[in-house]
C-alpha atoms as a PDB file:
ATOM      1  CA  UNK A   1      93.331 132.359 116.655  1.00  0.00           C
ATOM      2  CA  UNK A   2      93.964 128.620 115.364  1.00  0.00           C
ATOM      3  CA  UNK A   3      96.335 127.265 113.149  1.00  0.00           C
ATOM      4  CA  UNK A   4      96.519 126.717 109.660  1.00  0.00           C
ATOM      5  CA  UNK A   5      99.141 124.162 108.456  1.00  0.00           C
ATOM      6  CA  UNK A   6     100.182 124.517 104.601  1.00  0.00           C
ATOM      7  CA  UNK A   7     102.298 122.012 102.832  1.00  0.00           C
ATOM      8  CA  UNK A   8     104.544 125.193 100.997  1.00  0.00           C
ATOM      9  CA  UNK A   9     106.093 123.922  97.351  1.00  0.00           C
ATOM     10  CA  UNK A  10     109.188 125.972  96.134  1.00  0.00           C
ATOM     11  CA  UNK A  11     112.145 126.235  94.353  1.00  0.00           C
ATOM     12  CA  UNK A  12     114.681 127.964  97.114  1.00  0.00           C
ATOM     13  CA  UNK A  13     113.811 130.961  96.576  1.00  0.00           C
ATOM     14  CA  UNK A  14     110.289 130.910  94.424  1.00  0.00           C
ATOM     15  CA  UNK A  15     106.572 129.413  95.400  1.00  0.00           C
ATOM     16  CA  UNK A  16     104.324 127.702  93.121  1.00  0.00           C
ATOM     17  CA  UNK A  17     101.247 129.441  92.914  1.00  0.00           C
ATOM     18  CA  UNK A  18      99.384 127.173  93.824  1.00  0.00           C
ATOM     19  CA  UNK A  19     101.021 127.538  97.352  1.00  0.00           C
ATOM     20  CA  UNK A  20      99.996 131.141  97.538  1.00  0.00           C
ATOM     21  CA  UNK A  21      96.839 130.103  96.614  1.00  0.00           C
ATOM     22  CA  UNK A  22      96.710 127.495  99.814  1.00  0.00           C
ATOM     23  CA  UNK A  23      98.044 130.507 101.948  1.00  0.00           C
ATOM     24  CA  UNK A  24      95.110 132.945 101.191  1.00  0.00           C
ATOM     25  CA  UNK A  25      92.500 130.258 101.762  1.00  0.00           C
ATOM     26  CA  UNK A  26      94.084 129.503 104.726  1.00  0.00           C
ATOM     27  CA  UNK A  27      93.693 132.891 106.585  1.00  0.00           C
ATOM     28  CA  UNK A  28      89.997 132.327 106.037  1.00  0.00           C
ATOM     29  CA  UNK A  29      90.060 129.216 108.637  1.00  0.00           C
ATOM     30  CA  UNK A  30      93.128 131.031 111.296  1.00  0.00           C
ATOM     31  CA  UNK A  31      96.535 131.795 111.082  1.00  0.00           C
ATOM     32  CA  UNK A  32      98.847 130.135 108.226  1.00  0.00           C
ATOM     33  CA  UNK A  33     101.747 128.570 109.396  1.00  0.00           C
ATOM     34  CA  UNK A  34     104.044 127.437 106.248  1.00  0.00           C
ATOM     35  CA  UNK A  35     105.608 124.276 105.846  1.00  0.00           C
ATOM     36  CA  UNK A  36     108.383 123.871 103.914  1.00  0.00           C
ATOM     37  CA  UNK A  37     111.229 121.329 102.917  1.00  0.00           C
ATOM     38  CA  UNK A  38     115.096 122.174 103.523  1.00  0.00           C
ATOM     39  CA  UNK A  39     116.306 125.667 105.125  1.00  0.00           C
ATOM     40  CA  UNK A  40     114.234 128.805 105.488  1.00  0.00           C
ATOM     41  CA  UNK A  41     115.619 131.056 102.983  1.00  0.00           C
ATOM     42  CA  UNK A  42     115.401 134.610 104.418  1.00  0.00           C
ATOM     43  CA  UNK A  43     114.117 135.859 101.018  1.00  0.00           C
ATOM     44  CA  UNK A  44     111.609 132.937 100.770  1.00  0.00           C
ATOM     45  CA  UNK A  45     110.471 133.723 104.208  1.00  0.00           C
ATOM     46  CA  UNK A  46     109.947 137.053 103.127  1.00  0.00           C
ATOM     47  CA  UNK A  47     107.736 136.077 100.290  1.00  0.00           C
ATOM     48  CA  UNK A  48     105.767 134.362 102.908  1.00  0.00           C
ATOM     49  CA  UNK A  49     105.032 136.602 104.890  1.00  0.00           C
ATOM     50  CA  UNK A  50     103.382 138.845 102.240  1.00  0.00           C
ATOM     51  CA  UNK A  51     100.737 136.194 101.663  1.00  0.00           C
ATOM     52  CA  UNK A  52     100.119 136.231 105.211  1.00  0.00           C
ATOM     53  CA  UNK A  53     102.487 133.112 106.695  1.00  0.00           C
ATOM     54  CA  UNK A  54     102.562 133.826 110.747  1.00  0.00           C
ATOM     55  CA  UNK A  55     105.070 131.608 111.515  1.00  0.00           C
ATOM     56  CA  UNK A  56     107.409 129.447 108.680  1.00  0.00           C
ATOM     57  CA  UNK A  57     107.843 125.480 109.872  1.00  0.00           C
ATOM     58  CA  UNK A  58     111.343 124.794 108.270  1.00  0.00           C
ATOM     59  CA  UNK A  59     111.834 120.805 107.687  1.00  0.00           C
ATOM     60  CA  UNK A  60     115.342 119.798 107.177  1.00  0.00           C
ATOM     61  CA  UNK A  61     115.325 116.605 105.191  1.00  0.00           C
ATOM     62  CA  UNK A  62     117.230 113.944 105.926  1.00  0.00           C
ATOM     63  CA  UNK A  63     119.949 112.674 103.969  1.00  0.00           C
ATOM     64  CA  UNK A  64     119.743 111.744 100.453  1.00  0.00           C
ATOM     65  CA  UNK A  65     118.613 108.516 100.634  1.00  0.00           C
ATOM     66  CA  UNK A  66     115.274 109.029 102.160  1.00  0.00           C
ATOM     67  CA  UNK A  67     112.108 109.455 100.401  1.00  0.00           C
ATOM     68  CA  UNK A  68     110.750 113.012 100.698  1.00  0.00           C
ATOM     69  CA  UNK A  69     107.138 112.551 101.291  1.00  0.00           C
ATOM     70  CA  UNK A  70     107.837 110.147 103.902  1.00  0.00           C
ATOM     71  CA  UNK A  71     109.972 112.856 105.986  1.00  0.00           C
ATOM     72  CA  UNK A  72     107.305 115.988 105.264  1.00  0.00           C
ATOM     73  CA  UNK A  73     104.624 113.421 106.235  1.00  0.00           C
ATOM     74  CA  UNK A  74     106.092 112.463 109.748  1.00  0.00           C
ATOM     75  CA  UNK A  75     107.030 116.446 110.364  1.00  0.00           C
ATOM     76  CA  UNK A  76     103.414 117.015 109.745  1.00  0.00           C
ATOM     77  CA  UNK A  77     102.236 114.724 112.018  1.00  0.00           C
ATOM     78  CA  UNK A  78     104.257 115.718 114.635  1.00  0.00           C
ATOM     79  CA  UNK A  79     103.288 119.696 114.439  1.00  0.00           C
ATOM     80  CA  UNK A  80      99.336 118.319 114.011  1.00  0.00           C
ATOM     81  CA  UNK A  81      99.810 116.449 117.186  1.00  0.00           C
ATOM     82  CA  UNK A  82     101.501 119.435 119.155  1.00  0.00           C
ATOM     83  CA  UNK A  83      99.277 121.997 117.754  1.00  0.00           C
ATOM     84  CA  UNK A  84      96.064 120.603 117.131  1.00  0.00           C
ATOM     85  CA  UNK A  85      95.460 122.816 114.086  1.00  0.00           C
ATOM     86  CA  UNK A  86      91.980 123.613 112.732  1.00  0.00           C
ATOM     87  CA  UNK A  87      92.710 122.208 109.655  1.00  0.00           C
ATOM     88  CA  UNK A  88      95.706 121.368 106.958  1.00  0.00           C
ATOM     89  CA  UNK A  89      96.105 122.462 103.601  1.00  0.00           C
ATOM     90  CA  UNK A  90      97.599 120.649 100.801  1.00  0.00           C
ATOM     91  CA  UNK A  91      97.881 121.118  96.990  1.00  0.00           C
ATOM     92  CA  UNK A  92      95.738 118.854  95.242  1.00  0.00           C
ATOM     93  CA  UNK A  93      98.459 117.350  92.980  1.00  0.00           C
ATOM     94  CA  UNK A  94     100.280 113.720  92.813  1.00  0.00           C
ATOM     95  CA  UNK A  95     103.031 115.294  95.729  1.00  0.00           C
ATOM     96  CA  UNK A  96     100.486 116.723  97.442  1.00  0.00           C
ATOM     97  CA  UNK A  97      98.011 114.170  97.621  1.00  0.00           C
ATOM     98  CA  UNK A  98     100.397 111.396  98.555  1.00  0.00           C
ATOM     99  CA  UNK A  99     101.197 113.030 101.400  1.00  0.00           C
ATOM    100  CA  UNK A 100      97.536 114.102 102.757  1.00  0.00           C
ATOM    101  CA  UNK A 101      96.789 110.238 101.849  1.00  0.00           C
ATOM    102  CA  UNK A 102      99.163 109.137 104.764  1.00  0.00           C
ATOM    103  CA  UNK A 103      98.359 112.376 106.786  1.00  0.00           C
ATOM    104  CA  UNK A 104      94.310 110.546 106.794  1.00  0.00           C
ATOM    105  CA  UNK A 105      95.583 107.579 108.064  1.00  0.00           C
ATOM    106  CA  UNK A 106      98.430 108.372 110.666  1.00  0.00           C
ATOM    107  CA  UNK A 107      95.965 111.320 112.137  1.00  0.00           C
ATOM    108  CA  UNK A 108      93.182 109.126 112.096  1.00  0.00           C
ATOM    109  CA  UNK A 109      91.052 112.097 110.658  1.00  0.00           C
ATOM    110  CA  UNK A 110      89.080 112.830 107.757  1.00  0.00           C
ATOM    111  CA  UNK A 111      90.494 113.930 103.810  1.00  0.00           C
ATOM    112  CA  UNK A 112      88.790 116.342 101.452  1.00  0.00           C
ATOM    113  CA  UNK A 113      89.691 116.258  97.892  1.00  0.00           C
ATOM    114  CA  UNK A 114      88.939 118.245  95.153  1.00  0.00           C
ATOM    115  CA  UNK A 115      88.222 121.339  97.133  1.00  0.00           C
ATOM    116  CA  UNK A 116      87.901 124.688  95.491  1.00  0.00           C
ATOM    117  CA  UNK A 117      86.870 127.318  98.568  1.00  0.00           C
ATOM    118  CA  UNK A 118      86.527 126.940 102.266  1.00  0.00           C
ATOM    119  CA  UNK A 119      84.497 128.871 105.298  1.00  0.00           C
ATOM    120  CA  UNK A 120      85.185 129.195 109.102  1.00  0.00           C
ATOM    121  CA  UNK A 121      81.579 127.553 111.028  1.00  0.00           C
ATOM    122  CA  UNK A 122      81.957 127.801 114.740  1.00  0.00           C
ATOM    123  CA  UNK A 123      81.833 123.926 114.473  1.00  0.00           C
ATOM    124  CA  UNK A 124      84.929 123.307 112.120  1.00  0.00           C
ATOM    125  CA  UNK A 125      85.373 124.441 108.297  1.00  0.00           C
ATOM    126  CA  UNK A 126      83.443 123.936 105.957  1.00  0.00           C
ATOM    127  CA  UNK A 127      84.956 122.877 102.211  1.00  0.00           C
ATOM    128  CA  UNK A 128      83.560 123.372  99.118  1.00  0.00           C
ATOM    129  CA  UNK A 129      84.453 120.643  96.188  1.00  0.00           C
ATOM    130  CA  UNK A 130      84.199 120.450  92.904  1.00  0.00           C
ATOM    131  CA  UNK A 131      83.276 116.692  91.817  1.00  0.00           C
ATOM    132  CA  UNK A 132      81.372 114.317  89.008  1.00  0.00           C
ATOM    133  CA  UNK A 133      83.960 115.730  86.377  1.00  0.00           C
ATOM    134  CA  UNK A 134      83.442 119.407  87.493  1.00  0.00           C
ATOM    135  CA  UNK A 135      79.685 119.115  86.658  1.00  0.00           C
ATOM    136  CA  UNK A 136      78.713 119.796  90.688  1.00  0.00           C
ATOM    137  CA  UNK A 137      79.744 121.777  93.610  1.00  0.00           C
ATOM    138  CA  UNK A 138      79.238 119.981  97.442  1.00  0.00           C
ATOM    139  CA  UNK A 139      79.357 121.244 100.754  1.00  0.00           C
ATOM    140  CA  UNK A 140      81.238 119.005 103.209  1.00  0.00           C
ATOM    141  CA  UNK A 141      82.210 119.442 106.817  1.00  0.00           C
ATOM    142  CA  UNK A 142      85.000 117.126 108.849  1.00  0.00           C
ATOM    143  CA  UNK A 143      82.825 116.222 112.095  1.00  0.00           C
ATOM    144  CA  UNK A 144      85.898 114.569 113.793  1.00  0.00           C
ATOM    145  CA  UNK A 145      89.424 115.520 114.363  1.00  0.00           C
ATOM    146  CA  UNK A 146      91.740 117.755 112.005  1.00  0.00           C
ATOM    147  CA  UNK A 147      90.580 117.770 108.414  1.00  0.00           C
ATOM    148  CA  UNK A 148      93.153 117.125 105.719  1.00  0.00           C
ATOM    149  CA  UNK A 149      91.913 119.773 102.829  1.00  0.00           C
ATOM    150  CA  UNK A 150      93.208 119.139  99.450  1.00  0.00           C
ATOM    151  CA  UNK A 151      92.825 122.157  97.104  1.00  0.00           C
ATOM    152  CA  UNK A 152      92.787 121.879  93.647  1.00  0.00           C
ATOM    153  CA  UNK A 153      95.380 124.821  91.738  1.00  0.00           C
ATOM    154  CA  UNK A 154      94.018 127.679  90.264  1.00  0.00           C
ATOM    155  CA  UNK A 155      91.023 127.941  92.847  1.00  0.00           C
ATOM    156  CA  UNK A 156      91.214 131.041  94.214  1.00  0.00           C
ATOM    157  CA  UNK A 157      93.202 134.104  93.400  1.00  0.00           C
ATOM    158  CA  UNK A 158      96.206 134.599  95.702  1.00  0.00           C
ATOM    159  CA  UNK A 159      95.916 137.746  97.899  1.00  0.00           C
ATOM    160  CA  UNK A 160      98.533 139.409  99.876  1.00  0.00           C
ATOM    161  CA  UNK A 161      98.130 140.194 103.472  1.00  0.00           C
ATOM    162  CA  UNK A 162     101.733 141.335 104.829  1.00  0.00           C
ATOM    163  CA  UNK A 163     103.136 140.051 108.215  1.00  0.00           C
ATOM    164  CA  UNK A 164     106.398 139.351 109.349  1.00  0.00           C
ATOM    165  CA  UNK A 165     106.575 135.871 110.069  1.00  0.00           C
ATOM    166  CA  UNK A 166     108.442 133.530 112.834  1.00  0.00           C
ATOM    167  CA  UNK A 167     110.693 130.929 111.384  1.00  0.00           C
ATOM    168  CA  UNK A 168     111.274 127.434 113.743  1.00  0.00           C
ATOM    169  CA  UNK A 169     112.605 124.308 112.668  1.00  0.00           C
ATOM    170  CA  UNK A 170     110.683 121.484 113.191  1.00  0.00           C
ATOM    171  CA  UNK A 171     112.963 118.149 113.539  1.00  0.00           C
ATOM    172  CA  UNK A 172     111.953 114.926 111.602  1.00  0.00           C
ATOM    173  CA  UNK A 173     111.027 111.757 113.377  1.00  0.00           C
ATOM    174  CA  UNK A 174     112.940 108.776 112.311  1.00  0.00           C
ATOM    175  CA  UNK A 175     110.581 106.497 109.813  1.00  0.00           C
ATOM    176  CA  UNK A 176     108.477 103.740 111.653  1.00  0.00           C
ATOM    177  CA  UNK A 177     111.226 100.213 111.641  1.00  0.00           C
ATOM    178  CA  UNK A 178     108.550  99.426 108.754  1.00  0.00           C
ATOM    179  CA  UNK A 179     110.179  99.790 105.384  1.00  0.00           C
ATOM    180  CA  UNK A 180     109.690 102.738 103.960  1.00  0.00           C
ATOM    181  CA  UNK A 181     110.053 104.202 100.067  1.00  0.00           C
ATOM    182  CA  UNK A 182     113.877 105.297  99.083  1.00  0.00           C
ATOM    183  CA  UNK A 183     114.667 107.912  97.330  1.00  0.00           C
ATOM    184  CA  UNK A 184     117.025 105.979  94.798  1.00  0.00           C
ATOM    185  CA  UNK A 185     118.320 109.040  92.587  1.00  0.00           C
ATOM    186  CA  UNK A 186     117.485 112.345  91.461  1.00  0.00           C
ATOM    187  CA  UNK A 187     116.665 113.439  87.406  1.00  0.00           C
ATOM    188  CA  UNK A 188     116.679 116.870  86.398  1.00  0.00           C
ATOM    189  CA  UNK A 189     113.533 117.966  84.110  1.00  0.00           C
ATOM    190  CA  UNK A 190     114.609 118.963  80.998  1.00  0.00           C
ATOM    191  CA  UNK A 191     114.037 122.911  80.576  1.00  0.00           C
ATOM    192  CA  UNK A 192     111.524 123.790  77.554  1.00  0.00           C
ATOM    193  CA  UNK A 193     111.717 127.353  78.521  1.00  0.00           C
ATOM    194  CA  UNK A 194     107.599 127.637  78.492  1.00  0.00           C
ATOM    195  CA  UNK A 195     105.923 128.269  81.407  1.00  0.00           C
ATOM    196  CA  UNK A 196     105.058 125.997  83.721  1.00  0.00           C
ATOM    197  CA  UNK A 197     101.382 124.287  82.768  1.00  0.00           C
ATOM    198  CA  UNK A 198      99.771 125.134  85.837  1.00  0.00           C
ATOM    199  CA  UNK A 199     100.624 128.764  86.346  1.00  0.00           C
ATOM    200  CA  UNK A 200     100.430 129.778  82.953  1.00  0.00           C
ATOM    201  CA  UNK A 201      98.586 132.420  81.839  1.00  0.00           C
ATOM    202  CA  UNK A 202      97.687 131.285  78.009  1.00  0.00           C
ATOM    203  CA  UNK A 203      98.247 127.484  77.455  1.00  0.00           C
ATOM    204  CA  UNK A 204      97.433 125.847  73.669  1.00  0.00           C
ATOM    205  CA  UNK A 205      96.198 122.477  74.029  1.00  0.00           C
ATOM    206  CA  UNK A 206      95.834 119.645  71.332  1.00  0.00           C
ATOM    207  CA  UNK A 207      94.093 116.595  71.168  1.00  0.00           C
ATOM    208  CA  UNK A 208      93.323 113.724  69.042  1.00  0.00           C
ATOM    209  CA  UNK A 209      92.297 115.232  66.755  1.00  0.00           C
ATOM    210  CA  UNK A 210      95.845 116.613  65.847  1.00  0.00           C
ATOM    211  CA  UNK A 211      96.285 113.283  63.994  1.00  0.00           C
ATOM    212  CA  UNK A 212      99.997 112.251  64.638  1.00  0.00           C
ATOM    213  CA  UNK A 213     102.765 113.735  66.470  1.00  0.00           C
ATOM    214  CA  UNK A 214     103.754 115.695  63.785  1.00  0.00           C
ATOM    215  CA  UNK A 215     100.117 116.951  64.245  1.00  0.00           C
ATOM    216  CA  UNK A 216     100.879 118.244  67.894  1.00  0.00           C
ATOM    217  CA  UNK A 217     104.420 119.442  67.069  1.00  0.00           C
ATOM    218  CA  UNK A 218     101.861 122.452  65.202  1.00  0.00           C
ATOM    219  CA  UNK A 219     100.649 122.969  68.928  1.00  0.00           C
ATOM    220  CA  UNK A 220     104.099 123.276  70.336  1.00  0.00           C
ATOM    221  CA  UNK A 221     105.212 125.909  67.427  1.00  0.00           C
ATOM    222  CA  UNK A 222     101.533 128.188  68.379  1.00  0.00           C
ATOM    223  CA  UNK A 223     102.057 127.937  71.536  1.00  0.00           C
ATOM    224  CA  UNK A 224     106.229 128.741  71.280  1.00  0.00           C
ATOM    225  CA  UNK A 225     104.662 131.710  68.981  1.00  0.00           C
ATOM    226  CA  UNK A 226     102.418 132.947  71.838  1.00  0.00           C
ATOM    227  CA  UNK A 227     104.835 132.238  74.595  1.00  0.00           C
ATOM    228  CA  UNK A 228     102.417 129.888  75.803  1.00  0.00           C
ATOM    229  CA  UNK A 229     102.035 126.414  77.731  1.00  0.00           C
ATOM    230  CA  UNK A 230     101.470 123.496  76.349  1.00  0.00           C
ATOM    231  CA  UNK A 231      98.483 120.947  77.541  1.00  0.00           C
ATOM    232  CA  UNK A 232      96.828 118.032  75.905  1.00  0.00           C
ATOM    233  CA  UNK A 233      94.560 115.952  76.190  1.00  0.00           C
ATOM    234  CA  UNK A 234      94.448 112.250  77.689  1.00  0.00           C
ATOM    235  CA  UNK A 235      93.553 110.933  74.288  1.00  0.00           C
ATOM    236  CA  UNK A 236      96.964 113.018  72.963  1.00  0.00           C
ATOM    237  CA  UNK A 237      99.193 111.841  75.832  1.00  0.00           C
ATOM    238  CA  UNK A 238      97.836 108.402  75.821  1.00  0.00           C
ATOM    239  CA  UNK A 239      98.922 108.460  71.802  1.00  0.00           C
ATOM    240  CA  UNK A 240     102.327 109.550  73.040  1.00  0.00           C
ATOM    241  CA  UNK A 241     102.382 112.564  71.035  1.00  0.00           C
ATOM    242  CA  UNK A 242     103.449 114.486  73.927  1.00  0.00           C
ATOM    243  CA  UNK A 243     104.356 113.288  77.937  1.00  0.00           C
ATOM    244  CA  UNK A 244     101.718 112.494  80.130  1.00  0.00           C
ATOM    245  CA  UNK A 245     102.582 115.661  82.773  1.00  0.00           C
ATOM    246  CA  UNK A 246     100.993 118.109  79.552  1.00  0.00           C
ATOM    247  CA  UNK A 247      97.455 116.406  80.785  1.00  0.00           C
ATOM    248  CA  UNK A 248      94.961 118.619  81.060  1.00  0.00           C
ATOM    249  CA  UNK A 249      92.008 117.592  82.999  1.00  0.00           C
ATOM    250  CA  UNK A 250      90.377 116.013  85.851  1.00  0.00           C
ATOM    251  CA  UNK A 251      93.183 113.068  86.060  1.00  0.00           C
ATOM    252  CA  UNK A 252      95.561 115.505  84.717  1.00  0.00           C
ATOM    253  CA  UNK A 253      96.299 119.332  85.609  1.00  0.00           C
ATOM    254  CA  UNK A 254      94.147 121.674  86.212  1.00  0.00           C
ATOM    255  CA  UNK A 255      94.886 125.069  84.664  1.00  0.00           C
ATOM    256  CA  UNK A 256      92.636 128.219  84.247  1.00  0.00           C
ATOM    257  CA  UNK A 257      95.009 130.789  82.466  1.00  0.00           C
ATOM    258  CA  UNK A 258      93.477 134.345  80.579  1.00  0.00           C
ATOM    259  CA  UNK A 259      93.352 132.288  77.450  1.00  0.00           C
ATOM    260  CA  UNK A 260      92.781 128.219  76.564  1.00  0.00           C
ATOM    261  CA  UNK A 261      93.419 127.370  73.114  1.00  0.00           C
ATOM    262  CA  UNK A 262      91.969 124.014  71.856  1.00  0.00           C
ATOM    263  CA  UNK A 263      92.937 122.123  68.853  1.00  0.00           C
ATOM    264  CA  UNK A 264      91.374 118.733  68.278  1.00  0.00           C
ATOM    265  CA  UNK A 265      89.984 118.687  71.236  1.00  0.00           C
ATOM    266  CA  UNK A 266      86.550 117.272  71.319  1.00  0.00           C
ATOM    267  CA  UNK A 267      85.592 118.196  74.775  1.00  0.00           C
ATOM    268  CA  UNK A 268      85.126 115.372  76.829  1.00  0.00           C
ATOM    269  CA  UNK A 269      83.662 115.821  80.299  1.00  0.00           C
ATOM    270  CA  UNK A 270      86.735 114.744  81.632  1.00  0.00           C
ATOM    271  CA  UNK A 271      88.694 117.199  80.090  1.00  0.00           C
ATOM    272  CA  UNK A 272      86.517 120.107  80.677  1.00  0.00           C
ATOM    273  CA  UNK A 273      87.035 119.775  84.509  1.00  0.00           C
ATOM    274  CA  UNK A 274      90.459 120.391  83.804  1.00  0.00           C
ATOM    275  CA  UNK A 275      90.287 123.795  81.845  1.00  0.00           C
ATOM    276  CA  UNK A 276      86.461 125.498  82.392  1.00  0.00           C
ATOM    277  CA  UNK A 277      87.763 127.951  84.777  1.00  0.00           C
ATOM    278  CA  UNK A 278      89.847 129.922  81.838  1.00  0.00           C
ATOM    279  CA  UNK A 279      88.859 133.380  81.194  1.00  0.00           C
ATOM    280  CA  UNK A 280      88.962 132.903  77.364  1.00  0.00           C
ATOM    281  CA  UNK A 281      88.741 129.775  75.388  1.00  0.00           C
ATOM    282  CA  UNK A 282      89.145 129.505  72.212  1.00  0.00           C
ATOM    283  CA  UNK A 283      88.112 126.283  70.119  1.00  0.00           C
ATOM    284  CA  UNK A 284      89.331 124.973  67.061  1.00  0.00           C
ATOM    285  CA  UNK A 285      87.636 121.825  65.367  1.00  0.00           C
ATOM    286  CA  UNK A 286      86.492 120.326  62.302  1.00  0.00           C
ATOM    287  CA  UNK A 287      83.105 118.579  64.016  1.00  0.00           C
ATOM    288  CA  UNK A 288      80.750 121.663  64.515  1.00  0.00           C
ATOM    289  CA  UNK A 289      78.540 119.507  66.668  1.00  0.00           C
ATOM    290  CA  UNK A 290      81.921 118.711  69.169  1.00  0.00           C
ATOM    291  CA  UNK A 291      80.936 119.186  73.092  1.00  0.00           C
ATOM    292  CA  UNK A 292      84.076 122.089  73.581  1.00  0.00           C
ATOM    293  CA  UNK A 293      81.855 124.775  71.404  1.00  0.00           C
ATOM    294  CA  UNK A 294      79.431 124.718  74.630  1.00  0.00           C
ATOM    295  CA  UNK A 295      81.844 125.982  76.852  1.00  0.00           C
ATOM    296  CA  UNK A 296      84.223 127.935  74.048  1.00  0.00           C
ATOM    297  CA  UNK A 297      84.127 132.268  73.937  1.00  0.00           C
ATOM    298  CA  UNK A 298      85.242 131.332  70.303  1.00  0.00           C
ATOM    299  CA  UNK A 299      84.715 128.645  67.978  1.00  0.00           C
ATOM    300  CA  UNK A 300      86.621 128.000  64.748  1.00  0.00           C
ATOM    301  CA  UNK A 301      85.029 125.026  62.754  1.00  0.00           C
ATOM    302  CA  UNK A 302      87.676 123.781  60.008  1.00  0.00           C
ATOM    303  CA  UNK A 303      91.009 121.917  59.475  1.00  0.00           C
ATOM    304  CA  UNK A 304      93.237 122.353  62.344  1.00  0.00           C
ATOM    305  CA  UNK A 305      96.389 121.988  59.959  1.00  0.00           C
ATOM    306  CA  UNK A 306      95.303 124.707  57.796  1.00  0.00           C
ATOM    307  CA  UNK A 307      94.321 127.066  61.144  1.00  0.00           C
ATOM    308  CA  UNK A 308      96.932 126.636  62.672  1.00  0.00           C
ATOM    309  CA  UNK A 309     100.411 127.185  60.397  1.00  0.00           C
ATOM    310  CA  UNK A 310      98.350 130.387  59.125  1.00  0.00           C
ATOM    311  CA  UNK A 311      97.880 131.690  62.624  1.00  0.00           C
ATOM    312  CA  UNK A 312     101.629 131.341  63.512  1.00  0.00           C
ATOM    313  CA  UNK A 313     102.501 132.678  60.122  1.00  0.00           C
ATOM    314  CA  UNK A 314     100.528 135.858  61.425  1.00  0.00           C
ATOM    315  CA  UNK A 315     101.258 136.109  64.815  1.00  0.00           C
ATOM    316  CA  UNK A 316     105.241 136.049  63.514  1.00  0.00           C
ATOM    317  CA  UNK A 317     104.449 138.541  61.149  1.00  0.00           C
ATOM    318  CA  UNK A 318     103.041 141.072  63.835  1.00  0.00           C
ATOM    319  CA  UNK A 319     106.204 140.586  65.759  1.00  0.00           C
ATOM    320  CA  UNK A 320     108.645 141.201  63.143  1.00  0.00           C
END
């Protein structure tokens, strides 16, 4: 059967979900083999193997002044070139897509974007994507060498499928005499202590029409109140109420958690591709006549800063 290769992202000992996400797509093309940065943890490798990993591809990384993507990208091309996989899978995120980018071009092959599903044909797979804004679904097929696939999170449900994987460590090629990005230094992200925007499973969103910063602080304090992630929208991060990685949308994240709460949020197409896949959304917005009431399961038509401290009032209440 052919080979799958996944770019795996993880925290040591933890996988985005997204990456478990690539994993059960992949086993519809061949076998998964994971890819991941630094030493196979034997619990990690575990974890793997329940969604269905065959074999893990450990990548020691160099030392701490190389750039990351440039070391996963030449490991990559080196197991593409001595395995001719049937395709390789990628999370359709700013790591992610740097990294298929230069995959495209050292390969010489084709990239997908924006892919939500993909299909074994006898003649290579066939990948679904979701593009003007979310508004369409295509059909396209890689004629030509080893098709780079990036998926876009929350596409698919993740599925387990045991196996007990093999681990092997693939070595990294030293960088092209080229220069090459450096990794200058490292920042920690601050904890919040809400969960993280893409895997969440209820995220409250604001937008402009929140009115000031003080405005969105209302949509950190409901979502706090829910347990919830927070997401804006461009208009809101552009503002800098809030930092640009709360973007929800099609140049933002893409999230599609049990419940989407809007607050002045108008509902631009844009937007929309970001959050149309939740189960439940719930609107709140003073226009009656504003485009996120077509897509909403509930709409609330009033003052957002009247709504809002009197639903957090109550939700505290029933936890008391």
């Amino acid at each position: 059967m052919s080979r799958v290769l996944v770019l795996v992202e993880h925290d040591g000992l933890t996988l985005r979900k997204s990456s478990l996400e690539l994993l059960t797509l992949a086993r519809r093309l061949g076998e998964p083999a994971a890819v991941v940065d630094g030493e196979a943890d034997p619990k990690l490798v575990e974890l793997l193997g329940e969604y269905g990993a065959t074999t893990v591809c450990a990548v020691p990384l160099p030392e701490t002044d190389a750039y990351p993507v440039t070391a996963m990208t030449l490991a990559l091309i080196g197991l593409a070139e001595r395995t001719t996989p049937v395709a390789i899978l990628v999370t359709s995120d700013e790591h992610g897509k740097q990294i298929a980018a230069r995959l495209a071009v050292r390969l010489d092959c084709a990239i997908v974007t924006d892919a939500v599903d993909v299909r074994a044909e006898a003649d290579g797979p066939v990948v679904t994507q979701s593009v003007c804004a979310g508004k369409w679904l295509v059909e396209s097929q890689v004629r030509r060498a080893t098709p780079v696939i990036a998926v876009r999170p929350n596409a698919v449900r993740p599925e387990s499928a045991p196996m007990l994987p093999i681990v092997e460590t693939v070595p990294v090629p030293q960088p092209d005499p080229a220069p090459v990005p450096a990794l200058l230094r490292r920042i920690a992200k601050a904890a919040t202590g809400r969960p993280d925007l893409a895997d969440a499973a209820m995220v409250v969103a604001g937008g402009r029409g929140v009115g000031s910063a003080d405005g969105f602080a209302l949509v950190e304090r409901l979502a706090d109140a829910l347990g919830a992630a927070v997401g804006a929208s461009r208009a809101a991060t552009d503002l800098k109420w809030c930092p640009h990685e709360m973007q929800v949308g099609q140049t933002g994240t893409t999230v599609s958690p049990q419940l989407y709460l809007a607050s002045g949020i108008s509902g631009a197409i844009q937007h929309r591709a970001g959050m149309q896949g939740s189960r439940t959304i719930v609107a709140i917005n003073k226009d009656p006549k504003a485009p996120i009431f077509e897509i909403s399961d509930f709409g609330v038509v009033g003052d957002l800063h009247t709504i809002l401290p009197a639903l957090i009032d109550e939700i505290e209440r029933r936890k008391a």
